[in-house]
PDB file of N, CA and C in Angstrom:
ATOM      1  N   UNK A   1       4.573   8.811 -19.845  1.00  0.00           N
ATOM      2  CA  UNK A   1       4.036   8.031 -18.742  1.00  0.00           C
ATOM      3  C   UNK A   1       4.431   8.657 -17.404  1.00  0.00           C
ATOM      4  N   UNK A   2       5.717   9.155 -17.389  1.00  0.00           N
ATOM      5  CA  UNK A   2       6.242   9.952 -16.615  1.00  0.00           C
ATOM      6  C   UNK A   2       5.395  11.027 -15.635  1.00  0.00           C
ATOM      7  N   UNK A   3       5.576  11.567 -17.021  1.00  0.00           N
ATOM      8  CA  UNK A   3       4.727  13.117 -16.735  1.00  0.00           C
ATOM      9  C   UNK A   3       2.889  12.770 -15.879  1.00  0.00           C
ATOM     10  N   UNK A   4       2.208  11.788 -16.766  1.00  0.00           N
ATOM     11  CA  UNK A   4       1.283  11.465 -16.348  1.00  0.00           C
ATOM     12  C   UNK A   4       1.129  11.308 -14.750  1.00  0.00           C
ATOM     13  N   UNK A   5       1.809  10.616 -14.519  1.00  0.00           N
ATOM     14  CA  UNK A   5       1.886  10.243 -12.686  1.00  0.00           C
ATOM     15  C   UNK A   5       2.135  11.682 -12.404  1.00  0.00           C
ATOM     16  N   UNK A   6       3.559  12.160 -12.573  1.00  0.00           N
ATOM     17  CA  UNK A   6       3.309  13.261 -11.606  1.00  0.00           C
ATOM     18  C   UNK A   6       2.501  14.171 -11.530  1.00  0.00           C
ATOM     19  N   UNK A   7       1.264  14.486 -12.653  1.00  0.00           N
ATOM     20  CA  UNK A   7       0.487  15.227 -12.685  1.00  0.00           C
ATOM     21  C   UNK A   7      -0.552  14.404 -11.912  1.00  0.00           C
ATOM     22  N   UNK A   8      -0.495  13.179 -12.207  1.00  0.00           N
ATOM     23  CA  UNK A   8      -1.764  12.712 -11.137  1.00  0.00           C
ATOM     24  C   UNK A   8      -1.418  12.739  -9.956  1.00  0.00           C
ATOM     25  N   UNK A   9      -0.379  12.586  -9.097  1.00  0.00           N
ATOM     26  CA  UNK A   9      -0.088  12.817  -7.676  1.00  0.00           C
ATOM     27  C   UNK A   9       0.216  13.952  -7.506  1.00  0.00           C
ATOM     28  N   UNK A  10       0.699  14.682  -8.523  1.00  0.00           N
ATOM     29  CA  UNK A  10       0.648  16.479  -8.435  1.00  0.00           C
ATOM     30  C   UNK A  10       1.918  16.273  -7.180  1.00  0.00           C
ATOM     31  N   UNK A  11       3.102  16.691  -8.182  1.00  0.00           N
ATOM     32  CA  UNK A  11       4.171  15.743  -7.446  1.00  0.00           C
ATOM     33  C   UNK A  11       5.511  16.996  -8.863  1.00  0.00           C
ATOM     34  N   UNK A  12       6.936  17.249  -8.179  1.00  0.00           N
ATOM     35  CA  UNK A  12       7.697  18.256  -9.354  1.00  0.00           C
ATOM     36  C   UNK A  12       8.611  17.291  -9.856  1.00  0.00           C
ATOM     37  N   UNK A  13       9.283  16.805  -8.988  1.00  0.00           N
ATOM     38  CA  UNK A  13      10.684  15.992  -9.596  1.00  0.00           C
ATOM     39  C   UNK A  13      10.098  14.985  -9.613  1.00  0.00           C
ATOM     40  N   UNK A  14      11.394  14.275 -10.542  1.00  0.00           N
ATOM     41  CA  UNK A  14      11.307  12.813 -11.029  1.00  0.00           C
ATOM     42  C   UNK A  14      11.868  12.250  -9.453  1.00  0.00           C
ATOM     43  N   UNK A  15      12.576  12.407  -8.637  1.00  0.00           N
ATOM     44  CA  UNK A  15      12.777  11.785  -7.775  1.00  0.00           C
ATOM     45  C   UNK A  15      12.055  11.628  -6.357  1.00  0.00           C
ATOM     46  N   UNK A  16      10.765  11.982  -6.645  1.00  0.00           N
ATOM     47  CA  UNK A  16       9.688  12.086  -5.695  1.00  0.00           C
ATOM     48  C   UNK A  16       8.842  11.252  -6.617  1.00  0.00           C
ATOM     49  N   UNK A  17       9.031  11.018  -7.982  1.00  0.00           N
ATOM     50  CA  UNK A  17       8.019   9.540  -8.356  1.00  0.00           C
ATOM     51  C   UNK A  17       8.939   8.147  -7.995  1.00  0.00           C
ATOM     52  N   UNK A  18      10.065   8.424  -8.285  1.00  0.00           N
ATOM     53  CA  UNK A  18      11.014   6.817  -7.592  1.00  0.00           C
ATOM     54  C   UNK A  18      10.879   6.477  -6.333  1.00  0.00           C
ATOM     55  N   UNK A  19      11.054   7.942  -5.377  1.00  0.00           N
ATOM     56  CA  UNK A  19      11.141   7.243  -4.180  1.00  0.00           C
ATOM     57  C   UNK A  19       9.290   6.600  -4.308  1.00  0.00           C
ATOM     58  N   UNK A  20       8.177   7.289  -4.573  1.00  0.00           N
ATOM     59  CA  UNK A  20       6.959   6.733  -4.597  1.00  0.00           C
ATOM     60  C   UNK A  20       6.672   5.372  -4.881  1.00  0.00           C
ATOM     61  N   UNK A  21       7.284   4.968  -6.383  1.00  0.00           N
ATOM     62  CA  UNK A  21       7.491   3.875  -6.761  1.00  0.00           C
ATOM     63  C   UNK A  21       8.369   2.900  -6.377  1.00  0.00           C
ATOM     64  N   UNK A  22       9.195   3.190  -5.659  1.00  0.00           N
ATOM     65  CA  UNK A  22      10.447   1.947  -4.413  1.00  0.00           C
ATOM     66  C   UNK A  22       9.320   2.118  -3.316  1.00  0.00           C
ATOM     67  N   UNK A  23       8.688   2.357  -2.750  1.00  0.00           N
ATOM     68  CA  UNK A  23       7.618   2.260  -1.071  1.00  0.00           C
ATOM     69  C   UNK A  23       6.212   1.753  -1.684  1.00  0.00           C
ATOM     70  N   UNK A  24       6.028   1.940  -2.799  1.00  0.00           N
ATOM     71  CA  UNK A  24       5.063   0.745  -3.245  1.00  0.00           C
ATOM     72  C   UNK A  24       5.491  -0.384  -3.552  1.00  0.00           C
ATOM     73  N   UNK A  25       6.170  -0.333  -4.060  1.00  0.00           N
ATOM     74  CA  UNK A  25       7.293  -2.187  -4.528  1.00  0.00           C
ATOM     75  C   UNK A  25       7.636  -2.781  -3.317  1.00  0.00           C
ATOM     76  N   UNK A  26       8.496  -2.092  -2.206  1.00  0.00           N
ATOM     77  CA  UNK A  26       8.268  -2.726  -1.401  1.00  0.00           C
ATOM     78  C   UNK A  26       7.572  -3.398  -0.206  1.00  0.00           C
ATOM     79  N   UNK A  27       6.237  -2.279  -0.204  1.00  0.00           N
ATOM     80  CA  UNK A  27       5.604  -2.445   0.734  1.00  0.00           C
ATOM     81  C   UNK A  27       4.039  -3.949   0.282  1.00  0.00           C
ATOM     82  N   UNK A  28       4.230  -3.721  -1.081  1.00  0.00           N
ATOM     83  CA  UNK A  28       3.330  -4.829  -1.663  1.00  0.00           C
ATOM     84  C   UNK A  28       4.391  -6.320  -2.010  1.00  0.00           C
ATOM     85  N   UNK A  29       5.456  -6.196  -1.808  1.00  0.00           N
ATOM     86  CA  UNK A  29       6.347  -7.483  -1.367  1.00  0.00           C
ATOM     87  C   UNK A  29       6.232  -7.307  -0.019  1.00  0.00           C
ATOM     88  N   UNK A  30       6.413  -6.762   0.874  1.00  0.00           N
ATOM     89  CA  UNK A  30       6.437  -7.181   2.301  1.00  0.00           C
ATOM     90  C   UNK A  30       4.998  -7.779   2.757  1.00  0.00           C
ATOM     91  N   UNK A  31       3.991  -7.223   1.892  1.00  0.00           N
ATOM     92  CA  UNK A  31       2.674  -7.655   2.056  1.00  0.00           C
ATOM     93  C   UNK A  31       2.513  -9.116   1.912  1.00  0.00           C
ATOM     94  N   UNK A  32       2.761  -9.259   0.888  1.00  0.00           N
ATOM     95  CA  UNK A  32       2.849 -10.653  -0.019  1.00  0.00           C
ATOM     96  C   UNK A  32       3.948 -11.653   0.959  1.00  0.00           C
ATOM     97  N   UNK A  33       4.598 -11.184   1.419  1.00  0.00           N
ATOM     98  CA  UNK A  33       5.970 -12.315   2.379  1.00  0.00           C
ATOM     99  C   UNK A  33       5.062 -12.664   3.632  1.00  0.00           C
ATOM    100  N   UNK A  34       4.310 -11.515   3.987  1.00  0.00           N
ATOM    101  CA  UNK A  34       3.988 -11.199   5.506  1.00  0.00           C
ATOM    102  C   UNK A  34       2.798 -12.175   5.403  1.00  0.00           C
ATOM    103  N   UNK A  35       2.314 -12.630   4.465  1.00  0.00           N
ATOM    104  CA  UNK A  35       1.042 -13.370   4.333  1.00  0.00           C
ATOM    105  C   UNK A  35       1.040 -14.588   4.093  1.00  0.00           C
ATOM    106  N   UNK A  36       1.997 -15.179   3.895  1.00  0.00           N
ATOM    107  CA  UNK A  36       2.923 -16.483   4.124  1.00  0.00           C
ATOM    108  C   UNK A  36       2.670 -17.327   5.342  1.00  0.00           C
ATOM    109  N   UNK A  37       3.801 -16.835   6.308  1.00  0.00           N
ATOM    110  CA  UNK A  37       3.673 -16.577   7.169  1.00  0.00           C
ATOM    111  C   UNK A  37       2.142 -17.026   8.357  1.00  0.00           C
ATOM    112  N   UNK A  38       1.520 -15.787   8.089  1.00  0.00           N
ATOM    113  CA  UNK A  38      -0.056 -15.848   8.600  1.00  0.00           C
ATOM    114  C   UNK A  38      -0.780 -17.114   8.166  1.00  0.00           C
ATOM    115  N   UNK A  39      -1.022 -17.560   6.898  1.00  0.00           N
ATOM    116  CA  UNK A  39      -1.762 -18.789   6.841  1.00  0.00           C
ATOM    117  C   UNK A  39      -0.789 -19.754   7.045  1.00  0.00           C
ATOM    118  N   UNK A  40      -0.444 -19.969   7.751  1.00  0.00           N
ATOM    119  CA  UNK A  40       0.668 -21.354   7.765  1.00  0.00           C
ATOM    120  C   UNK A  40       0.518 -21.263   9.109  1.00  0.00           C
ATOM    121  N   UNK A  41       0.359 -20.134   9.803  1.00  0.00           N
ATOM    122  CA  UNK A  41      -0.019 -20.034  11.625  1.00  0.00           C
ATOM    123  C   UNK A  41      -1.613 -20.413  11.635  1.00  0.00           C
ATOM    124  N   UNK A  42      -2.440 -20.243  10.938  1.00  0.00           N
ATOM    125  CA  UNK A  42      -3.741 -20.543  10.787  1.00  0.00           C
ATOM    126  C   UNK A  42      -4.155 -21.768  10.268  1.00  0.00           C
ATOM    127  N   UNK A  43      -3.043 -22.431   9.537  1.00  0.00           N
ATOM    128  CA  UNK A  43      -2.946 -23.556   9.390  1.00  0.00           C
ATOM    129  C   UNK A  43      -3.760 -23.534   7.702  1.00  0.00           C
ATOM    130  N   UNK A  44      -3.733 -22.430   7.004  1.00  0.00           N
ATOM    131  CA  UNK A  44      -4.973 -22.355   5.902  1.00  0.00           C
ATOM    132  C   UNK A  44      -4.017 -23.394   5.035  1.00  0.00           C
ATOM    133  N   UNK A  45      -3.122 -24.083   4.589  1.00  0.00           N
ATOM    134  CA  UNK A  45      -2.335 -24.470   3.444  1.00  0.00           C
ATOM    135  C   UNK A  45      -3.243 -25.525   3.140  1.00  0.00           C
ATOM    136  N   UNK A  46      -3.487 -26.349   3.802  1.00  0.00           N
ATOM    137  CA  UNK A  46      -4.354 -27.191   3.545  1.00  0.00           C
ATOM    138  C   UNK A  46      -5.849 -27.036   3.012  1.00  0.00           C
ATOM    139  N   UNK A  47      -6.332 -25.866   3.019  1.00  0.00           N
ATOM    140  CA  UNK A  47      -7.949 -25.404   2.862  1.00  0.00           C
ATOM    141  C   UNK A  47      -7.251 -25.616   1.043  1.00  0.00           C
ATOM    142  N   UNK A  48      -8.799 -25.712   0.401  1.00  0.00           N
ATOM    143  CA  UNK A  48      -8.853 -25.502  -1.075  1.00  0.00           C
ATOM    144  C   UNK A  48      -8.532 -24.451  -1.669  1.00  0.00           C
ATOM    145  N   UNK A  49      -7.687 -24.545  -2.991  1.00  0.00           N
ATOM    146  CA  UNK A  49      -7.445 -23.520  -3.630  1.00  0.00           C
ATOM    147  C   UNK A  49      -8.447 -22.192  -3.950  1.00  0.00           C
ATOM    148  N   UNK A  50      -9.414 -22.566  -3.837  1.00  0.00           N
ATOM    149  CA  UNK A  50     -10.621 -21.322  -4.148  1.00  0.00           C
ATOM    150  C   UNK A  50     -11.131 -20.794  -2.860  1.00  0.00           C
ATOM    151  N   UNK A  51     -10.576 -21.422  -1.732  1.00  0.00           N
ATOM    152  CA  UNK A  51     -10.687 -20.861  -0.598  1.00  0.00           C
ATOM    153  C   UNK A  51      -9.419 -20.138  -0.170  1.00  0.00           C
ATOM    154  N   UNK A  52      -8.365 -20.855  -0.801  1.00  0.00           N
ATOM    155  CA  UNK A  52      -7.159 -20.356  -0.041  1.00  0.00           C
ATOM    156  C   UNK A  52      -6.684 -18.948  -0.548  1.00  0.00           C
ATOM    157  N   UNK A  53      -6.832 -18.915  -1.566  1.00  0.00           N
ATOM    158  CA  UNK A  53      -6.362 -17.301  -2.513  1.00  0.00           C
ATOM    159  C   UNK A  53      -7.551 -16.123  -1.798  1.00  0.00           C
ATOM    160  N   UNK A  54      -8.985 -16.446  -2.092  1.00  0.00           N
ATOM    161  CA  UNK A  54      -9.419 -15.134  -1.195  1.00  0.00           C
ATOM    162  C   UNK A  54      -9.023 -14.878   0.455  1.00  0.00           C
ATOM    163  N   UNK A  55      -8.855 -15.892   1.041  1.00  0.00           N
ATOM    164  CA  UNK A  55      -8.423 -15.450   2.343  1.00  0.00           C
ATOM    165  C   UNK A  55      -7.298 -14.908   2.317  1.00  0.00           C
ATOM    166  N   UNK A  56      -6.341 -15.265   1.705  1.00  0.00           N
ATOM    167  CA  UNK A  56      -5.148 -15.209   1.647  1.00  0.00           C
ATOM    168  C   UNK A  56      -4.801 -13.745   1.188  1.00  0.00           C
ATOM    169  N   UNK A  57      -5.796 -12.931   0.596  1.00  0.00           N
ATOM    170  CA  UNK A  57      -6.071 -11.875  -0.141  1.00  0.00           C
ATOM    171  C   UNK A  57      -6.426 -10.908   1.208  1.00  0.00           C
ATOM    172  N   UNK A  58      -7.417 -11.552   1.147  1.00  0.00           N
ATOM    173  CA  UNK A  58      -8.269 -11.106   2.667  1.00  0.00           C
ATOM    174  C   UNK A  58      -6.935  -9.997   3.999  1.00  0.00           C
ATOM    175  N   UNK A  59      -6.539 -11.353   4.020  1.00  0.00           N
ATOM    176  CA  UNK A  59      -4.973 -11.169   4.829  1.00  0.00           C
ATOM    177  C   UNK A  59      -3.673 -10.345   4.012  1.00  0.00           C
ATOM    178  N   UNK A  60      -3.485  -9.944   2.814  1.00  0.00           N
ATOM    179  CA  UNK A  60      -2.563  -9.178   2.138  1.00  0.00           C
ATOM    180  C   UNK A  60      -3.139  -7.977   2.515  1.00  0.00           C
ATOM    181  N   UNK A  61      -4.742  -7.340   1.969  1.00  0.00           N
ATOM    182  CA  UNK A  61      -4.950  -6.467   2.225  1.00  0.00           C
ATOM    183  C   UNK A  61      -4.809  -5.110   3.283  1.00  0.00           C
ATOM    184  N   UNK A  62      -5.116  -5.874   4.866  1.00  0.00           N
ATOM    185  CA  UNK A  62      -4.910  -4.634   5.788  1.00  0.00           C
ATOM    186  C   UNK A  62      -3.583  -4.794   5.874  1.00  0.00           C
ATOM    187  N   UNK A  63      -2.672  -5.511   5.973  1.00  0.00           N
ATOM    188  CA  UNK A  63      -1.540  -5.665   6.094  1.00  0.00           C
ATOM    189  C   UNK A  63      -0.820  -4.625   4.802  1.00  0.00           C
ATOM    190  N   UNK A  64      -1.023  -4.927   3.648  1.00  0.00           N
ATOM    191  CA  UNK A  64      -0.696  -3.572   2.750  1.00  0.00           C
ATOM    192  C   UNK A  64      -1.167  -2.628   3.083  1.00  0.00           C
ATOM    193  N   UNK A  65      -2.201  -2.416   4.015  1.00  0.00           N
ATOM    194  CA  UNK A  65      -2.876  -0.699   4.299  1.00  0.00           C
ATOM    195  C   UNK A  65      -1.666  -0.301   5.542  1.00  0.00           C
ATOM    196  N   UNK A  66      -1.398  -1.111   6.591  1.00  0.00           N
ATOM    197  CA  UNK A  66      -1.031  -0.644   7.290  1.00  0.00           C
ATOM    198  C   UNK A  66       0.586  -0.424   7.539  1.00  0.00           C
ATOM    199  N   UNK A  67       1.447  -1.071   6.458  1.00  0.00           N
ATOM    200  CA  UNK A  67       2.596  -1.233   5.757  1.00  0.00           C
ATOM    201  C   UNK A  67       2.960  -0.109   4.992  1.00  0.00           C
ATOM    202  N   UNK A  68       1.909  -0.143   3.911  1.00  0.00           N
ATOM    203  CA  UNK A  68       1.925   1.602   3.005  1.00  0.00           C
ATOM    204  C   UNK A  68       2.310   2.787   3.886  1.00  0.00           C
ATOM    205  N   UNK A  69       1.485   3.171   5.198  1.00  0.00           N
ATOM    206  CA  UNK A  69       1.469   4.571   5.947  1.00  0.00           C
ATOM    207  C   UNK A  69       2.827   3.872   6.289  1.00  0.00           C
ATOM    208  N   UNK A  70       3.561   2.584   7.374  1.00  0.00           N
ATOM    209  CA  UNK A  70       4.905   2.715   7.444  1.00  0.00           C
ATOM    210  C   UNK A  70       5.883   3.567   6.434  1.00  0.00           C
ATOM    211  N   UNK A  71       5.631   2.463   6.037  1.00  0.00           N
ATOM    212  CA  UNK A  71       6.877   2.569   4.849  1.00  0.00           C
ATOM    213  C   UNK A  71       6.799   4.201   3.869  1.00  0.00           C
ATOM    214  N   UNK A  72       5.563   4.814   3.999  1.00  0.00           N
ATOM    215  CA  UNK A  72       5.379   5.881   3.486  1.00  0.00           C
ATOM    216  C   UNK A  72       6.668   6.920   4.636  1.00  0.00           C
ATOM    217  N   UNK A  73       5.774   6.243   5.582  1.00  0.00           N
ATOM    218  CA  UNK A  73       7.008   7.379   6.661  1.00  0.00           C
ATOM    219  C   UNK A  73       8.546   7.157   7.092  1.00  0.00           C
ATOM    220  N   UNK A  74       8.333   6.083   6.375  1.00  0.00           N
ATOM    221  CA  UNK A  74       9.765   6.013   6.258  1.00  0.00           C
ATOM    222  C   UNK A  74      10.672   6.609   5.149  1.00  0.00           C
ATOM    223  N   UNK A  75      10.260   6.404   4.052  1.00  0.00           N
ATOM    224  CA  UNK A  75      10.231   7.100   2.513  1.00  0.00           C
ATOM    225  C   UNK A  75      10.545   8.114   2.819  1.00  0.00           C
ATOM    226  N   UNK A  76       9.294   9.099   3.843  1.00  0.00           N
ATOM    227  CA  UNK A  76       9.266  10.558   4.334  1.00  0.00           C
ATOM    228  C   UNK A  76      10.733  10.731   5.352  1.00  0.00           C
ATOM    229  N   UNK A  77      11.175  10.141   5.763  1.00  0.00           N
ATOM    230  CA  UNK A  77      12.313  10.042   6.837  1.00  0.00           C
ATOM    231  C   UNK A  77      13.297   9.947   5.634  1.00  0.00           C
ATOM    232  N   UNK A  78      13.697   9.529   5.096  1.00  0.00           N
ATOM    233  CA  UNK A  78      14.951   9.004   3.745  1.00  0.00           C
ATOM    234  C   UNK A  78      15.315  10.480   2.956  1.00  0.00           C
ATOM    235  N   UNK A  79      13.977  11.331   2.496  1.00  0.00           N
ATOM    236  CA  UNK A  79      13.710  12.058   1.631  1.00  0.00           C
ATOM    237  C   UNK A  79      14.427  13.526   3.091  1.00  0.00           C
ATOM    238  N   UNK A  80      13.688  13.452   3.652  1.00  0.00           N
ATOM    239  CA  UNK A  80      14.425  14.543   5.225  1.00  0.00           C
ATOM    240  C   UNK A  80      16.221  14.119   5.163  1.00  0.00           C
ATOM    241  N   UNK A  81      15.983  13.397   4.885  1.00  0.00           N
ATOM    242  CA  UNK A  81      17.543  12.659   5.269  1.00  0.00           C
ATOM    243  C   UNK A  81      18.773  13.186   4.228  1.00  0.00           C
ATOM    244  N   UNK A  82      18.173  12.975   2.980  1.00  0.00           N
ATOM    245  CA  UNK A  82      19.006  13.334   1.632  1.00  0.00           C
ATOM    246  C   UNK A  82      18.956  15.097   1.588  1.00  0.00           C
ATOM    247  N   UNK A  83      17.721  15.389   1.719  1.00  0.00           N
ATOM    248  CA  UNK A  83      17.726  16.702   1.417  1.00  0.00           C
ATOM    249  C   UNK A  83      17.897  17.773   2.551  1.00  0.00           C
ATOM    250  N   UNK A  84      18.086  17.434   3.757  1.00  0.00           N
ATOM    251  CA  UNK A  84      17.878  18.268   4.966  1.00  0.00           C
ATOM    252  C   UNK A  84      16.918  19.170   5.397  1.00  0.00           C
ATOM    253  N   UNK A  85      15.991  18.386   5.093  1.00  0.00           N
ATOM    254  CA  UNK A  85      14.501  19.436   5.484  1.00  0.00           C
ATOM    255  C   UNK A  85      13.287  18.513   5.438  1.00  0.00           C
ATOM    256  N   UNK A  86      12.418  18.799   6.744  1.00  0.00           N
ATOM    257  CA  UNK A  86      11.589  17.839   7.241  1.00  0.00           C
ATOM    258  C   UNK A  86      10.683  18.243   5.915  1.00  0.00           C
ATOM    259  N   UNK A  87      10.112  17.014   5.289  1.00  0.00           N
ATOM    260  CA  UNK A  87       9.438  17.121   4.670  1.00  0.00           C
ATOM    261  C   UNK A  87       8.022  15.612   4.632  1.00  0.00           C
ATOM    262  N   UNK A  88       6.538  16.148   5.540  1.00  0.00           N
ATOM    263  CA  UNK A  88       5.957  14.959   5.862  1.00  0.00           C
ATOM    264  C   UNK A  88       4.698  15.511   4.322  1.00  0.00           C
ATOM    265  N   UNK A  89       5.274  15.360   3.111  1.00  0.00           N
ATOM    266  CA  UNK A  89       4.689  15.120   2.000  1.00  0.00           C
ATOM    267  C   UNK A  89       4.605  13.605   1.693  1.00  0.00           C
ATOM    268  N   UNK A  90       5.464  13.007   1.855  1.00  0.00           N
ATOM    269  CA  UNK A  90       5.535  11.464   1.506  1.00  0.00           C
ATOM    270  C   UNK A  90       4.774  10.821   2.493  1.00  0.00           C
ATOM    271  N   UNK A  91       4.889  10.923   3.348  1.00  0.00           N
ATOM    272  CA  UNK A  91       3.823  10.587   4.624  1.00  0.00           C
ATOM    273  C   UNK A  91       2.509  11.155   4.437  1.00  0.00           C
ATOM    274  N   UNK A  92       1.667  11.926   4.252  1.00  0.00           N
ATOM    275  CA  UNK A  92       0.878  12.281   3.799  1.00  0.00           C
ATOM    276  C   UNK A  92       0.220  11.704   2.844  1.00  0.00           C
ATOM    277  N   UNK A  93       1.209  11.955   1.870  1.00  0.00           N
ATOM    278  CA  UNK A  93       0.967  11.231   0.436  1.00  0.00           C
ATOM    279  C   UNK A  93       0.130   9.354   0.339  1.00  0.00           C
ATOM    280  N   UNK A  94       1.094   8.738   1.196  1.00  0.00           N
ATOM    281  CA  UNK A  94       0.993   7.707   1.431  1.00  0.00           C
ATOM    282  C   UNK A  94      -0.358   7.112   2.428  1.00  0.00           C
ATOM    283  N   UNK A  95      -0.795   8.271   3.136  1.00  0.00           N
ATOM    284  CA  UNK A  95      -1.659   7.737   4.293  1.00  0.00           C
ATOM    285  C   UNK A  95      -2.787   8.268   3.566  1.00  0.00           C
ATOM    286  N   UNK A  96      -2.965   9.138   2.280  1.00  0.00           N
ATOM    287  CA  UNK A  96      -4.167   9.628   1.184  1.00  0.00           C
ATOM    288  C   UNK A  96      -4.410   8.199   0.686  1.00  0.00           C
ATOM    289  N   UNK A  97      -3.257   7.325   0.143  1.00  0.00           N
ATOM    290  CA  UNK A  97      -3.503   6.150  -0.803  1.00  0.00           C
ATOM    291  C   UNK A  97      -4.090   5.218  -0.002  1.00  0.00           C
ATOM    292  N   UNK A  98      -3.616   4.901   1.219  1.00  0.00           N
ATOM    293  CA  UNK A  98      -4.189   4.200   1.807  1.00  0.00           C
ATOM    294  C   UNK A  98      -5.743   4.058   1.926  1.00  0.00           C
ATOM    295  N   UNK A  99      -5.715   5.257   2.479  1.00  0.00           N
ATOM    296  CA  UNK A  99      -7.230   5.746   2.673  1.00  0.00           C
ATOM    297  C   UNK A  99      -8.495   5.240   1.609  1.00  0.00           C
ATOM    298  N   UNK A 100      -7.505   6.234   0.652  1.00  0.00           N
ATOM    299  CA  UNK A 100      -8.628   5.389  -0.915  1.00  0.00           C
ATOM    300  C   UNK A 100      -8.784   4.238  -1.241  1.00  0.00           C
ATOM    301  N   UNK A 101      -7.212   3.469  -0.787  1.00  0.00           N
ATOM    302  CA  UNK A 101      -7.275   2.427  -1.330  1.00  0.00           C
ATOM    303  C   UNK A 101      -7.975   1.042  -0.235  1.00  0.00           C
ATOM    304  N   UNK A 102      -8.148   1.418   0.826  1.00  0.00           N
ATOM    305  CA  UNK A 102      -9.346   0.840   1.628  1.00  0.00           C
ATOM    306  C   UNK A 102     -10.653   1.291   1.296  1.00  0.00           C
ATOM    307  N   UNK A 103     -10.983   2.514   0.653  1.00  0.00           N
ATOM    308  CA  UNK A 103     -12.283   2.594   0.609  1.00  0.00           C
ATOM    309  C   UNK A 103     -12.948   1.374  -0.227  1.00  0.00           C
ATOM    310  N   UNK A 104     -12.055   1.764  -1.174  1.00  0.00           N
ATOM    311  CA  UNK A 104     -12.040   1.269  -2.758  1.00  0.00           C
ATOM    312  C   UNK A 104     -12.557  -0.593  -2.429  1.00  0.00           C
ATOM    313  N   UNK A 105     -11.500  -1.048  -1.686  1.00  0.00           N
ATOM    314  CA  UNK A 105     -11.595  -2.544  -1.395  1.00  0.00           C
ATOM    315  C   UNK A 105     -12.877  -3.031  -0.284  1.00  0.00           C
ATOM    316  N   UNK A 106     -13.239  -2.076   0.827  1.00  0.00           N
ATOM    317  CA  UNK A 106     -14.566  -1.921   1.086  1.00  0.00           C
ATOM    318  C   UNK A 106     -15.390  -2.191   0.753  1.00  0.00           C
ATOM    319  N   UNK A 107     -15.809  -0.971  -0.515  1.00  0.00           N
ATOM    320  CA  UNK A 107     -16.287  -0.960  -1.164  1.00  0.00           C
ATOM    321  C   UNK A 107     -16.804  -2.223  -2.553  1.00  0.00           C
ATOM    322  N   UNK A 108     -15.631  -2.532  -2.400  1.00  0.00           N
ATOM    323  CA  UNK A 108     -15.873  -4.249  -3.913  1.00  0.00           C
ATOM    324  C   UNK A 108     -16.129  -5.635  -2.783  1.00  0.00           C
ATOM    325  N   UNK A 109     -16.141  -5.545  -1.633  1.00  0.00           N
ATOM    326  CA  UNK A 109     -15.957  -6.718  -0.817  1.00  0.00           C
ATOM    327  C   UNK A 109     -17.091  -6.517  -0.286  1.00  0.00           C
ATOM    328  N   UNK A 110     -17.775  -5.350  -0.208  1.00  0.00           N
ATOM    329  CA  UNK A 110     -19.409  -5.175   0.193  1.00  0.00           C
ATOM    330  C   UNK A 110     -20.355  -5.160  -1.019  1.00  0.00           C
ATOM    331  N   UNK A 111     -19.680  -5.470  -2.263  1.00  0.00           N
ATOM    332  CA  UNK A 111     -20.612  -5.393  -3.359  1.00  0.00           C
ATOM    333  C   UNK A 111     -20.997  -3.784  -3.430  1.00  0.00           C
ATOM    334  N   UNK A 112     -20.334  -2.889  -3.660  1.00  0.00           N
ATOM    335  CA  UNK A 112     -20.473  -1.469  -3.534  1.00  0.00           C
ATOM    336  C   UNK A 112     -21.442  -1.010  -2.864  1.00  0.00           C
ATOM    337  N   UNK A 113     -21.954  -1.759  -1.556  1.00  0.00           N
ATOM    338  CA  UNK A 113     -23.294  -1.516  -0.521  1.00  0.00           C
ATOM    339  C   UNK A 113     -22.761  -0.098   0.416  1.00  0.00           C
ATOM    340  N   UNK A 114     -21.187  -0.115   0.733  1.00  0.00           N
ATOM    341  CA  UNK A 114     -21.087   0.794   0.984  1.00  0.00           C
ATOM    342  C   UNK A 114     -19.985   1.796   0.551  1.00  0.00           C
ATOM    343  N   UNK A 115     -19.946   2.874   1.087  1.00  0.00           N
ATOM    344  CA  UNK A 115     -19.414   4.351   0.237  1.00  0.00           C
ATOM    345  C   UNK A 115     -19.936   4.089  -1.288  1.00  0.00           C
ATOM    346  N   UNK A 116     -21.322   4.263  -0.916  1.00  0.00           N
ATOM    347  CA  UNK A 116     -22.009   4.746  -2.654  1.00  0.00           C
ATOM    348  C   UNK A 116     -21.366   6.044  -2.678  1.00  0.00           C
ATOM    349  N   UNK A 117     -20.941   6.587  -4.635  1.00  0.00           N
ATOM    350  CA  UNK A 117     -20.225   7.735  -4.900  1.00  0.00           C
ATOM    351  C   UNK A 117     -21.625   8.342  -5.157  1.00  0.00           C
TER     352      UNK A 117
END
């Protein structure tokens, strides 16, 4: 399973899939806390359950897009830190996922109307 990831992120050590996997864990909990928060200022708690989960979704989403590139560069700052050498691979890395991973949600929230493959 290992091996798999790092060949899919095309990635050498095992410790460039942990730090990967700690800046996704946390950045999809900070998502999830941060969205709390937001509908309770919007006052959504009260809206219906079948209303309240897609908005509520709605609101996790850019907030995980724009959390990921953080926390990616921060990851990228940690990794400079341990090893002594600027290295903006993790930053990079992180602002690729993003990318896709907005297309991707775009894409299912427009009914795949747009970015046809």
């Amino acid at each position: 399973m290992l091996e798999k990831l790092k060949n899919k992120w095309e990635i050498e050590s095992n410790f460039q899939v942990i730090i990967i996997l700690i800046v996704f864990a946390v950045t999809g909990s900070a998502a999830a806390k941060i969205s709390g928060p937001i509908t309770s200022y919007f006052e959504l708690d009260n809206v219906h359950v079948l209303l309240y989960w897609p908005i509520r979704l709605l609101i996790v989403f850019p907030a995980y897009q724009l959390m990921l590139v953080f926390f990616g560069l921060l990851g990228s700052i940690i990794v400079s830190v341990f090893t002594f050498q600027i290295n903006k691979y993790y930053y990079n890395f992180f602002l690729k996922m993003s990318i896709i991973f907005s297309k991707k949600m775009i894409k299912y929230l427009s009914f795949g109307i747009l970015f046809n493959d």
